[in-house]
Structure formats: C-alpha cells, structure tokens
N, C-alpha and C. Protein backbone atom coordinates (compact mmCIF):
# COMPACT_ATOMS: atom_id res chain seq x y z
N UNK A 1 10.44 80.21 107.04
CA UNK A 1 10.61 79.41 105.87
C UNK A 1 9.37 79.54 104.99
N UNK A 2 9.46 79.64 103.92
CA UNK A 2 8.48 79.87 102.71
C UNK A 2 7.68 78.74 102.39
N UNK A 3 6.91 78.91 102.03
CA UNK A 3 5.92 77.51 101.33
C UNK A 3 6.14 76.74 99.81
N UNK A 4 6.67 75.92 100.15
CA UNK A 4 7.25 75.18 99.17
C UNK A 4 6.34 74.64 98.31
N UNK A 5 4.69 74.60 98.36
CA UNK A 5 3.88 74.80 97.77
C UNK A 5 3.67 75.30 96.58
N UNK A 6 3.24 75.55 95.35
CA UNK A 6 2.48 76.15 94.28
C UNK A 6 1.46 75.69 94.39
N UNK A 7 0.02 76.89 95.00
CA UNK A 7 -1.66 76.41 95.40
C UNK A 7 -1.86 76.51 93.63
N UNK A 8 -1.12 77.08 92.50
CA UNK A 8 -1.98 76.77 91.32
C UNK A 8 -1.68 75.51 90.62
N UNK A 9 -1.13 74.57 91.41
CA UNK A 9 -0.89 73.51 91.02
C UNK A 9 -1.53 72.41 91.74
N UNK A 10 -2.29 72.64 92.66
CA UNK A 10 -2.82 71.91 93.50
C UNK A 10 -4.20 71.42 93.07
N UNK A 11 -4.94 70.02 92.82
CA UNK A 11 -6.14 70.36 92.09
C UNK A 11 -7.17 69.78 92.57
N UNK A 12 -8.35 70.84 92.62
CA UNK A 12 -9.12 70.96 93.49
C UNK A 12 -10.73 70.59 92.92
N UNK A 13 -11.11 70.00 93.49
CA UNK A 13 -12.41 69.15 93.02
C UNK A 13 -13.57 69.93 93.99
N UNK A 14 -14.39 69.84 93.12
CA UNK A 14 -15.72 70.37 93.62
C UNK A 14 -16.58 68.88 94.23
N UNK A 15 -17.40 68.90 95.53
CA UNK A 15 -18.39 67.82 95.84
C UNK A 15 -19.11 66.55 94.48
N UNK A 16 -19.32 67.62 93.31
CA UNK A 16 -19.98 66.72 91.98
C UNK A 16 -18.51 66.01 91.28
N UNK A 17 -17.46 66.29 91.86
CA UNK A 17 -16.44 66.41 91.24
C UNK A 17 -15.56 66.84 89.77
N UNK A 18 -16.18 67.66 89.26
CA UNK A 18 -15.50 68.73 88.46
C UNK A 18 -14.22 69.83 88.77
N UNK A 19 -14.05 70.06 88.02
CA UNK A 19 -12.49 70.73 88.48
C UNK A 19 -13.05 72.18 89.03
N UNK A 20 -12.22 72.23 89.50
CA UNK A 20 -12.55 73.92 89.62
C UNK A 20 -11.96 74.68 88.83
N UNK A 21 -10.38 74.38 88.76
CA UNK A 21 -9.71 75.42 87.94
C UNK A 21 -9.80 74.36 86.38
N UNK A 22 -11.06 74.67 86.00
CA UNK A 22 -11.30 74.26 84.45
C UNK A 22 -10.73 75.78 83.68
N UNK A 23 -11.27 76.24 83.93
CA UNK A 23 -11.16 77.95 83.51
C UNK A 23 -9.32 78.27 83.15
N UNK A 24 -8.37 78.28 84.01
CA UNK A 24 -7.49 78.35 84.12
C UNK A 24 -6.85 77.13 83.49
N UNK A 25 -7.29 76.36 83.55
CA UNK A 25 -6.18 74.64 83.19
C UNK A 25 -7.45 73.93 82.27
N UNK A 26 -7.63 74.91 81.14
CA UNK A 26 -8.30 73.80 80.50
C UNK A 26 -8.42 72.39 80.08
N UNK A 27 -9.22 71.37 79.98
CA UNK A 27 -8.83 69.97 80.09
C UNK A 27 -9.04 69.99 78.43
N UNK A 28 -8.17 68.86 78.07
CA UNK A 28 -8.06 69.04 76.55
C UNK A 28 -9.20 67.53 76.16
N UNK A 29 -9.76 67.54 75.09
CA UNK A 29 -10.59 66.43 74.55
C UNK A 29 -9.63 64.92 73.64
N UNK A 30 -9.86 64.32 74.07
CA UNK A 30 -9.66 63.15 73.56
C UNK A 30 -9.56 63.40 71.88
N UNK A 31 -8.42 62.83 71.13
CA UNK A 31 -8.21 63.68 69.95
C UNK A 31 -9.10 62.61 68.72
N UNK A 32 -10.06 61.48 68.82
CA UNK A 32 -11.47 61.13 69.00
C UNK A 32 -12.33 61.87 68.44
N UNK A 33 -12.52 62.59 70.23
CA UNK A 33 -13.93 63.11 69.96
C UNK A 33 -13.36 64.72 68.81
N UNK A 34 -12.20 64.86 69.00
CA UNK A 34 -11.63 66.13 68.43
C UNK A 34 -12.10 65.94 66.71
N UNK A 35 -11.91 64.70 66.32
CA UNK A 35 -11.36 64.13 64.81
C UNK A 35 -13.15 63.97 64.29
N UNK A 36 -13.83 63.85 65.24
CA UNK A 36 -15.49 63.58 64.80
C UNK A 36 -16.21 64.70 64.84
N UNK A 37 -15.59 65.82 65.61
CA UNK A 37 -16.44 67.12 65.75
C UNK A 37 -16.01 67.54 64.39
N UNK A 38 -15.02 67.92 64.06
CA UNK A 38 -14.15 68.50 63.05
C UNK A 38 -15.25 67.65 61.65
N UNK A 39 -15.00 66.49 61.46
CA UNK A 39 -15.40 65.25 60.85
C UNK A 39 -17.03 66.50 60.55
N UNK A 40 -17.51 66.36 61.31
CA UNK A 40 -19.28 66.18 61.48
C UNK A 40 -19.88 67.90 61.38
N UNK A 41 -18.60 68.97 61.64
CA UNK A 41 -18.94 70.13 60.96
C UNK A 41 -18.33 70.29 59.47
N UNK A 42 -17.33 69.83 58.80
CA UNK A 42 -17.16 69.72 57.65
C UNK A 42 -18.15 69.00 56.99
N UNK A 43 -18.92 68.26 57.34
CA UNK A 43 -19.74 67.52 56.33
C UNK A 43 -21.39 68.32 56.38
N UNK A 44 -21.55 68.52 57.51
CA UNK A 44 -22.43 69.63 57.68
C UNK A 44 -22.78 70.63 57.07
N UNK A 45 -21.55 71.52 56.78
CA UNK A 45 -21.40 72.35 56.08
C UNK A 45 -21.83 72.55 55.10
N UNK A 46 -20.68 71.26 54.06
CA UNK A 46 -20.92 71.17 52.37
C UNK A 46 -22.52 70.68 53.06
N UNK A 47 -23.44 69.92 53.92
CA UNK A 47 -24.84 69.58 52.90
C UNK A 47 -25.49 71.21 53.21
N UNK A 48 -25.16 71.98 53.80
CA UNK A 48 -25.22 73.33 54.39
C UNK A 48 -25.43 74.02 52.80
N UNK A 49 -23.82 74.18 52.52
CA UNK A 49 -23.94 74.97 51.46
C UNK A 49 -24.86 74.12 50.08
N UNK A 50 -24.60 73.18 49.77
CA UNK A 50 -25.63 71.97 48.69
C UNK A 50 -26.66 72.57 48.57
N UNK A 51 -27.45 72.39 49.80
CA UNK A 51 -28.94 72.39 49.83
C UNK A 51 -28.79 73.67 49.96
N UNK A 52 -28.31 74.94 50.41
CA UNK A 52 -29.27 76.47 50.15
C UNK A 52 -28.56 76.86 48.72
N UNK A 53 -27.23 76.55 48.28
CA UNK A 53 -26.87 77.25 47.03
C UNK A 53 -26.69 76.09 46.29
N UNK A 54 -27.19 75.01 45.82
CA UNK A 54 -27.21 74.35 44.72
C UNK A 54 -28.64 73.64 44.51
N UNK A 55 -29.85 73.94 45.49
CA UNK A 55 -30.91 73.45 45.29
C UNK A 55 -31.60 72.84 43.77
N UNK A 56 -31.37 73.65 43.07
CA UNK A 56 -32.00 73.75 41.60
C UNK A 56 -30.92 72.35 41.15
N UNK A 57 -30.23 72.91 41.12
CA UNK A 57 -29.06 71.93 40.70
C UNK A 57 -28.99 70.08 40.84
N UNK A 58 -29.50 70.23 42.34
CA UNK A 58 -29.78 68.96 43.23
C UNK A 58 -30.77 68.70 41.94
N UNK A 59 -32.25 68.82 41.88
CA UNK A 59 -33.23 68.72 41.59
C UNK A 59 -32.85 67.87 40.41
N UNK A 60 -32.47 68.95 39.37
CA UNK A 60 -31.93 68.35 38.25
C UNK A 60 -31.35 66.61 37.74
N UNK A 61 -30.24 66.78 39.19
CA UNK A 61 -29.56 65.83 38.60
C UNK A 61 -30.29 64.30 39.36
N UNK A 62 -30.79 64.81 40.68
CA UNK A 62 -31.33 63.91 41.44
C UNK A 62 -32.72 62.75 40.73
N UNK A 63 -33.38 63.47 39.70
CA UNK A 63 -34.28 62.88 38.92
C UNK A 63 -35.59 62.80 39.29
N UNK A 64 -35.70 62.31 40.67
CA UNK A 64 -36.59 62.40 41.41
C UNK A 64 -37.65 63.29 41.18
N UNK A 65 -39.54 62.90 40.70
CA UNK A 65 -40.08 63.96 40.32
C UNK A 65 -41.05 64.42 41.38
N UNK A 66 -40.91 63.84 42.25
CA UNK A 66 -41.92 64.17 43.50
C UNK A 66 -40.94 65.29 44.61
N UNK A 67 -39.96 65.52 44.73
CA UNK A 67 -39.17 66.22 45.56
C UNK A 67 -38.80 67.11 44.93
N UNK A 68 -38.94 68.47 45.25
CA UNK A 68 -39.00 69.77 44.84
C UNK A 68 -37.88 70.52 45.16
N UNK A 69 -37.41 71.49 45.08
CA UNK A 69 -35.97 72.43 45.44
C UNK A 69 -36.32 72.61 46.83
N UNK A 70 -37.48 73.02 47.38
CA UNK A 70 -37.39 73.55 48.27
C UNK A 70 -37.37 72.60 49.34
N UNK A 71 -37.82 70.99 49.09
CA UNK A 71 -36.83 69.97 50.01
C UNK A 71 -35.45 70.12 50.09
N UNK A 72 -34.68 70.51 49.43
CA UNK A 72 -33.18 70.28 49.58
C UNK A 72 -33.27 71.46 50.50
N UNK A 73 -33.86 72.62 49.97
CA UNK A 73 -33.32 74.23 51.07
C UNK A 73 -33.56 74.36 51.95
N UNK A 74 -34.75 73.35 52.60
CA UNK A 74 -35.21 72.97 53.80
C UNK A 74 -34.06 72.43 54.45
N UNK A 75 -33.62 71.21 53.56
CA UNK A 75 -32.75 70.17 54.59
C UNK A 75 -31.33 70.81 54.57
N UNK A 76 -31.33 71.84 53.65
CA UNK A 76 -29.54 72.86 53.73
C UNK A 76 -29.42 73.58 55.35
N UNK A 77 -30.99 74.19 55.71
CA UNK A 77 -31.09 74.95 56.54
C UNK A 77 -31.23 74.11 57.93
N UNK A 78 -31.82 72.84 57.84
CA UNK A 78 -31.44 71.96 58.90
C UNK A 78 -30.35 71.99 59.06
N UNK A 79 -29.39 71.67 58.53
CA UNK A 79 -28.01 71.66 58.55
C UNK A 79 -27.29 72.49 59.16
N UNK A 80 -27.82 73.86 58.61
CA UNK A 80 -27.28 75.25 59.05
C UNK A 80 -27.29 74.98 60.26
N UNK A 81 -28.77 74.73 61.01
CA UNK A 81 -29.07 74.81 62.46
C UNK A 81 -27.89 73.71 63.19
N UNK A 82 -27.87 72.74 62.38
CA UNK A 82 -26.77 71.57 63.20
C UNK A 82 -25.42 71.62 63.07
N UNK A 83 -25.27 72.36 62.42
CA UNK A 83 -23.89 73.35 62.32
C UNK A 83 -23.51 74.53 63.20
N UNK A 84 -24.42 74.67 63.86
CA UNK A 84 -24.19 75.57 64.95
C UNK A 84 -24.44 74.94 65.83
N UNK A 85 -25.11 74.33 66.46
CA UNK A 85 -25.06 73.08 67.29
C UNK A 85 -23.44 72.38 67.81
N UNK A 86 -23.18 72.14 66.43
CA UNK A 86 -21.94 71.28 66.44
C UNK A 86 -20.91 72.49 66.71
N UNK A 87 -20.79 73.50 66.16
CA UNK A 87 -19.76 74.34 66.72
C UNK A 87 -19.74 74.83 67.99
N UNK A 88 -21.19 75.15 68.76
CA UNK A 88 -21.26 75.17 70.24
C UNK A 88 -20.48 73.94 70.71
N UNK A 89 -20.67 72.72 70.82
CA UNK A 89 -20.16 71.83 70.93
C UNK A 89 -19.15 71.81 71.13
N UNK A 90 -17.90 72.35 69.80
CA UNK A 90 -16.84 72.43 69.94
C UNK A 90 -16.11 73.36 70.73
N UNK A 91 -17.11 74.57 71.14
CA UNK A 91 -17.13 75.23 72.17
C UNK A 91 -16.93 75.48 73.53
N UNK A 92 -17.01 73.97 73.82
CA UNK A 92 -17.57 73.52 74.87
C UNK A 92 -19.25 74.19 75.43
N UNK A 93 -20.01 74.26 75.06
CA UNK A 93 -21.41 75.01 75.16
C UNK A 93 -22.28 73.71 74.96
N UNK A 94 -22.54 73.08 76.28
CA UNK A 94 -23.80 72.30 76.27
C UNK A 94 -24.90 72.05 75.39
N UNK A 95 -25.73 73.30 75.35
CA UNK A 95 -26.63 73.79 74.57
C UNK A 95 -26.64 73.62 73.26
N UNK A 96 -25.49 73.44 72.93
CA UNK A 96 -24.70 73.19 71.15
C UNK A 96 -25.99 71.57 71.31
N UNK A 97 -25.63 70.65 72.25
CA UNK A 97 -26.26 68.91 72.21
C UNK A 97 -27.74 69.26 71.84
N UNK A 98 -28.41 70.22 72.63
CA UNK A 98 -29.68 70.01 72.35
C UNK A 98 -29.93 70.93 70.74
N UNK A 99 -29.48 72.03 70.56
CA UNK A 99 -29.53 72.33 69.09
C UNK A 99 -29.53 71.21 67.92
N UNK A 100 -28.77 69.94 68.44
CA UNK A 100 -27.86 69.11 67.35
C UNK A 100 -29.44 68.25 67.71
N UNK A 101 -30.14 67.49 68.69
CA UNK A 101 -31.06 67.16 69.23
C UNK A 101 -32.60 67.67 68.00
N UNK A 102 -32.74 68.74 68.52
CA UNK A 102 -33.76 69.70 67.91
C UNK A 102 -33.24 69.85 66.14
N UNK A 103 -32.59 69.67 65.71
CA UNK A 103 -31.89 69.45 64.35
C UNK A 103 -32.62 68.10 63.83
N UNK A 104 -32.44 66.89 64.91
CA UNK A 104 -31.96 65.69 63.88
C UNK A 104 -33.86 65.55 63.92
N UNK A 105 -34.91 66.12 65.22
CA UNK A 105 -36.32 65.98 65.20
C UNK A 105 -36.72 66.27 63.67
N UNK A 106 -36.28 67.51 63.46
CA UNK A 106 -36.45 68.03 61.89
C UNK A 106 -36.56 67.69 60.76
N UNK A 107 -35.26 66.84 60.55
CA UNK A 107 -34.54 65.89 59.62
C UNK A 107 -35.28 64.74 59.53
N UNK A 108 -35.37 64.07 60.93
CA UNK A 108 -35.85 63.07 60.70
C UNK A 108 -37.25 63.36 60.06
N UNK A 109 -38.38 64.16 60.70
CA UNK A 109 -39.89 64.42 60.04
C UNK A 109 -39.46 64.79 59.03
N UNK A 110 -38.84 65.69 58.04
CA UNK A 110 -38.67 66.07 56.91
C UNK A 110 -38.71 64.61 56.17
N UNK A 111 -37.34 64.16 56.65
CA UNK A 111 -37.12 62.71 55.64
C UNK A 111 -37.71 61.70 55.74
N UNK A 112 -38.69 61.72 56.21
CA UNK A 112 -39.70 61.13 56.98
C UNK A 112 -40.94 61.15 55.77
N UNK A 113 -41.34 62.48 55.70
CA UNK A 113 -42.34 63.07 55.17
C UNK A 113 -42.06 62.69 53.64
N UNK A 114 -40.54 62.76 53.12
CA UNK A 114 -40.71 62.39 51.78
C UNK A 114 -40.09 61.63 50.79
N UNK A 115 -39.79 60.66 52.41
CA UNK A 115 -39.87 58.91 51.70
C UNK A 115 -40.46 57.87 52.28
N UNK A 116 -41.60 58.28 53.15
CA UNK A 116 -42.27 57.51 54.17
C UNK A 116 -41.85 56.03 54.47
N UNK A 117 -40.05 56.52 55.08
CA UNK A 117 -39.47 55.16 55.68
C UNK A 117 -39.06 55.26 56.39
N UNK A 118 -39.81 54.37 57.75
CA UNK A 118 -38.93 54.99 58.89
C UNK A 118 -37.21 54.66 59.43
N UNK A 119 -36.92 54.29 58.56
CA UNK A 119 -35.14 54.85 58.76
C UNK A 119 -34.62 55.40 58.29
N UNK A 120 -35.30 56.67 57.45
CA UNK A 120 -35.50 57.99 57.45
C UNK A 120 -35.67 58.71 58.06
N UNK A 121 -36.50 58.36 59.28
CA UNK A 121 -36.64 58.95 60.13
C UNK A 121 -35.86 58.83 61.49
N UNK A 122 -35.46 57.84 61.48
CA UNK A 122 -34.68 57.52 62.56
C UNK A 122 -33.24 57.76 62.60
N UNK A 123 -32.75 57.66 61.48
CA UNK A 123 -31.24 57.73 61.50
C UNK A 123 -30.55 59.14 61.60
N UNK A 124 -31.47 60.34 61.51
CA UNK A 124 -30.53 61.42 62.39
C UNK A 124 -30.46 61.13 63.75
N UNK A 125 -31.43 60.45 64.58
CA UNK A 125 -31.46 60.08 65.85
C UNK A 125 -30.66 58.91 66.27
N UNK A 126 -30.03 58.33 65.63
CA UNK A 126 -28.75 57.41 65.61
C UNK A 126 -27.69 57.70 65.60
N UNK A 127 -27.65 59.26 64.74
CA UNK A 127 -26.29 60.14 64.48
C UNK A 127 -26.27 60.70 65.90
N UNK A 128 -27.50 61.19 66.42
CA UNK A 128 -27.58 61.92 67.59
C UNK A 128 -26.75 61.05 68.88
N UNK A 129 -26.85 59.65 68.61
CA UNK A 129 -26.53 58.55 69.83
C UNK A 129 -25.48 58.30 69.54
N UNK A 130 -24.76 58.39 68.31
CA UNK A 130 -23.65 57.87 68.11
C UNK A 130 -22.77 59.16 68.98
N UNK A 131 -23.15 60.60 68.41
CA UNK A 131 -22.24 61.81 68.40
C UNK A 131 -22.36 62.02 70.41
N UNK A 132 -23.20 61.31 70.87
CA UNK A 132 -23.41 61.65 72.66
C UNK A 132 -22.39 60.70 72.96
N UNK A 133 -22.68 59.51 72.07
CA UNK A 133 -21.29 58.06 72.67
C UNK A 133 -19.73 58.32 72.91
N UNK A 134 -19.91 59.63 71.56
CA UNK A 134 -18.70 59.43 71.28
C UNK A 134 -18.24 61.14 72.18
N UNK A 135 -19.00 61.76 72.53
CA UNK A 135 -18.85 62.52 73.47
C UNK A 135 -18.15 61.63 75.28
N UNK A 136 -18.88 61.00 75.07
CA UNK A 136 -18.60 59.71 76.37
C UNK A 136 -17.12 59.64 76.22
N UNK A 137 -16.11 59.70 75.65
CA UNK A 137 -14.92 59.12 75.20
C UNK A 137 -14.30 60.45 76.40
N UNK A 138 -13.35 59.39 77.08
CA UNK A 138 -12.32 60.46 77.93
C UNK A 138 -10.83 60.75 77.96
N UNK A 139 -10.26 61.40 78.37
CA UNK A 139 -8.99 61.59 77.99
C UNK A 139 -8.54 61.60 79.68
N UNK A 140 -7.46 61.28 80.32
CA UNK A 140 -7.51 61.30 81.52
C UNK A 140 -8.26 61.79 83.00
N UNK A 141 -9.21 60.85 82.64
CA UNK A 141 -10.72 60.43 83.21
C UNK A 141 -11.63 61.81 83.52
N UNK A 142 -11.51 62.51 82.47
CA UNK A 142 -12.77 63.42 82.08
C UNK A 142 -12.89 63.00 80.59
N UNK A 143 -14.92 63.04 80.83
CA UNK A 143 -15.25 62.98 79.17
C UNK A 143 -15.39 63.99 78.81
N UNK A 144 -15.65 64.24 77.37
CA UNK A 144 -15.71 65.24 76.85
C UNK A 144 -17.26 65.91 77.13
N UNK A 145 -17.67 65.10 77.64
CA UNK A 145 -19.61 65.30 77.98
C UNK A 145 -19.16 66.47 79.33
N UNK A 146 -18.46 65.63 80.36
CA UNK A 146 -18.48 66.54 81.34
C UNK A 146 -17.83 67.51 81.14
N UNK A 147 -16.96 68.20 79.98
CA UNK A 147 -16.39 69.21 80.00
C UNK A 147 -17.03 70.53 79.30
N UNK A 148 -18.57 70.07 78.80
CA UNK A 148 -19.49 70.83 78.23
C UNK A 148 -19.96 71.74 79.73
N UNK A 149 -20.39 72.88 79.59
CA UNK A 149 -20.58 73.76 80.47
C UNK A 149 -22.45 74.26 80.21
C-alpha cells in the first residue's frame, strides 16, 4: 500500500522555528506591511527625484536664504540610499533595515545641521521605529521581520 502522505505538504520547522520550506512555499506579508512598503518607496522616490533633478528649483521657490541647492541634492541622495534600503526590504533582504537605519543617521545630522532642531533630527529615527513596528505586523503568525533573510 502506498503512502497516503504528500511530504511537500508537511511543514517542517527548524529548532529557532522558521520554516524550512520558506523557499518553496513562500509566506506572503500582511497586506499592511505590503501597503507601507509600497507607501514609503513611492514617496521616497519623488523626494529622490525633487532633490537631485529639481534642486535649483526647490531653492527658488523655498525662499529660504541660508539653504543652498546642494542641501536639497544631498537630502535627494539620502533618499536614493533609502530607497534601496526600502526595496531590499521588499525583497525580503534584511540588510535593506540597516541601509534604511544608516539613511535616517544622515538625514537626521543633515536636518539637524540646518535647522538646529532636534526634531529634525530625530524624526527620521521615528520613521525608522515606526517602519520596524510595522514590520512586527503578522499574517498567520509570521511577521514580516522574521521573513527577512
């Protein structure tokens, strides 16, 4: 008599308890954390593109006579960096968190540097706590944290 079994249906946990067959049976993300990644590289982006191709432009309209173009192309290119961050992320690529991490250090000293307030400085590092929280969010009891590799 045959084995009435299917072993690729059977699911198998590792000691830390992670799946094993992640690879094969990908676990899908909470549609959440799906709607904030999406959310947080679209906005990324446009300050992405803003600040390296509309710098001059910014300047202009912004009024501001102490902040120069090359603050905005600075903070376009922060962006850049946290835009890749965030798409690792969506990746599932760990490494994407600390890029996004090493991003908001930037941001914050930049914005820091040229409005000497510190919740300027702090509030990429709020974005940073919010975007790990909301990594925390699970979909049948995996988070999206543990499904980073």
């Amino acid at each position: 008599m045959s084995n009435w079994t299917d072993n690729d249906n059977i699911e198998q946990v590792d000691k830390n308890g992670d799946d094993l067959h992640l690879d094969k049976y990908p676990a899908k993300r909470h549609g959440c954390v799906t709607a904030w990644l999406l959310f947080s590289l679209i906005v990324t982006a446009l300050g992405a593109i803003m600040g390296l191709g509309f710098s001059d432009l910014i300047v202009k309209l912004d009024g501001v006579e102490n902040i120069q173009s090359s603050y905005y192309i600075f903070t376009g290119a922060i962006a850049l960096i946290e835009g890749v961050g965030l798409w690792m992320i969506w990746k599932k690529r760990k490494w994407g968190f600390h890029v996004v991490v090493i991003a908001a250090m930037f941001s914050g000293t930049l914005s820091y540097l040229a409005s000497h307030e510190w919740l300027s400085f702090t509030s990429p590092f709020i974005n940073v706590f919010l975007l790990y929280m909301i990594l925390q969010i699970a979909r049948g009891n995996v988070t999206a944290w543990s499904q980073l590799k």
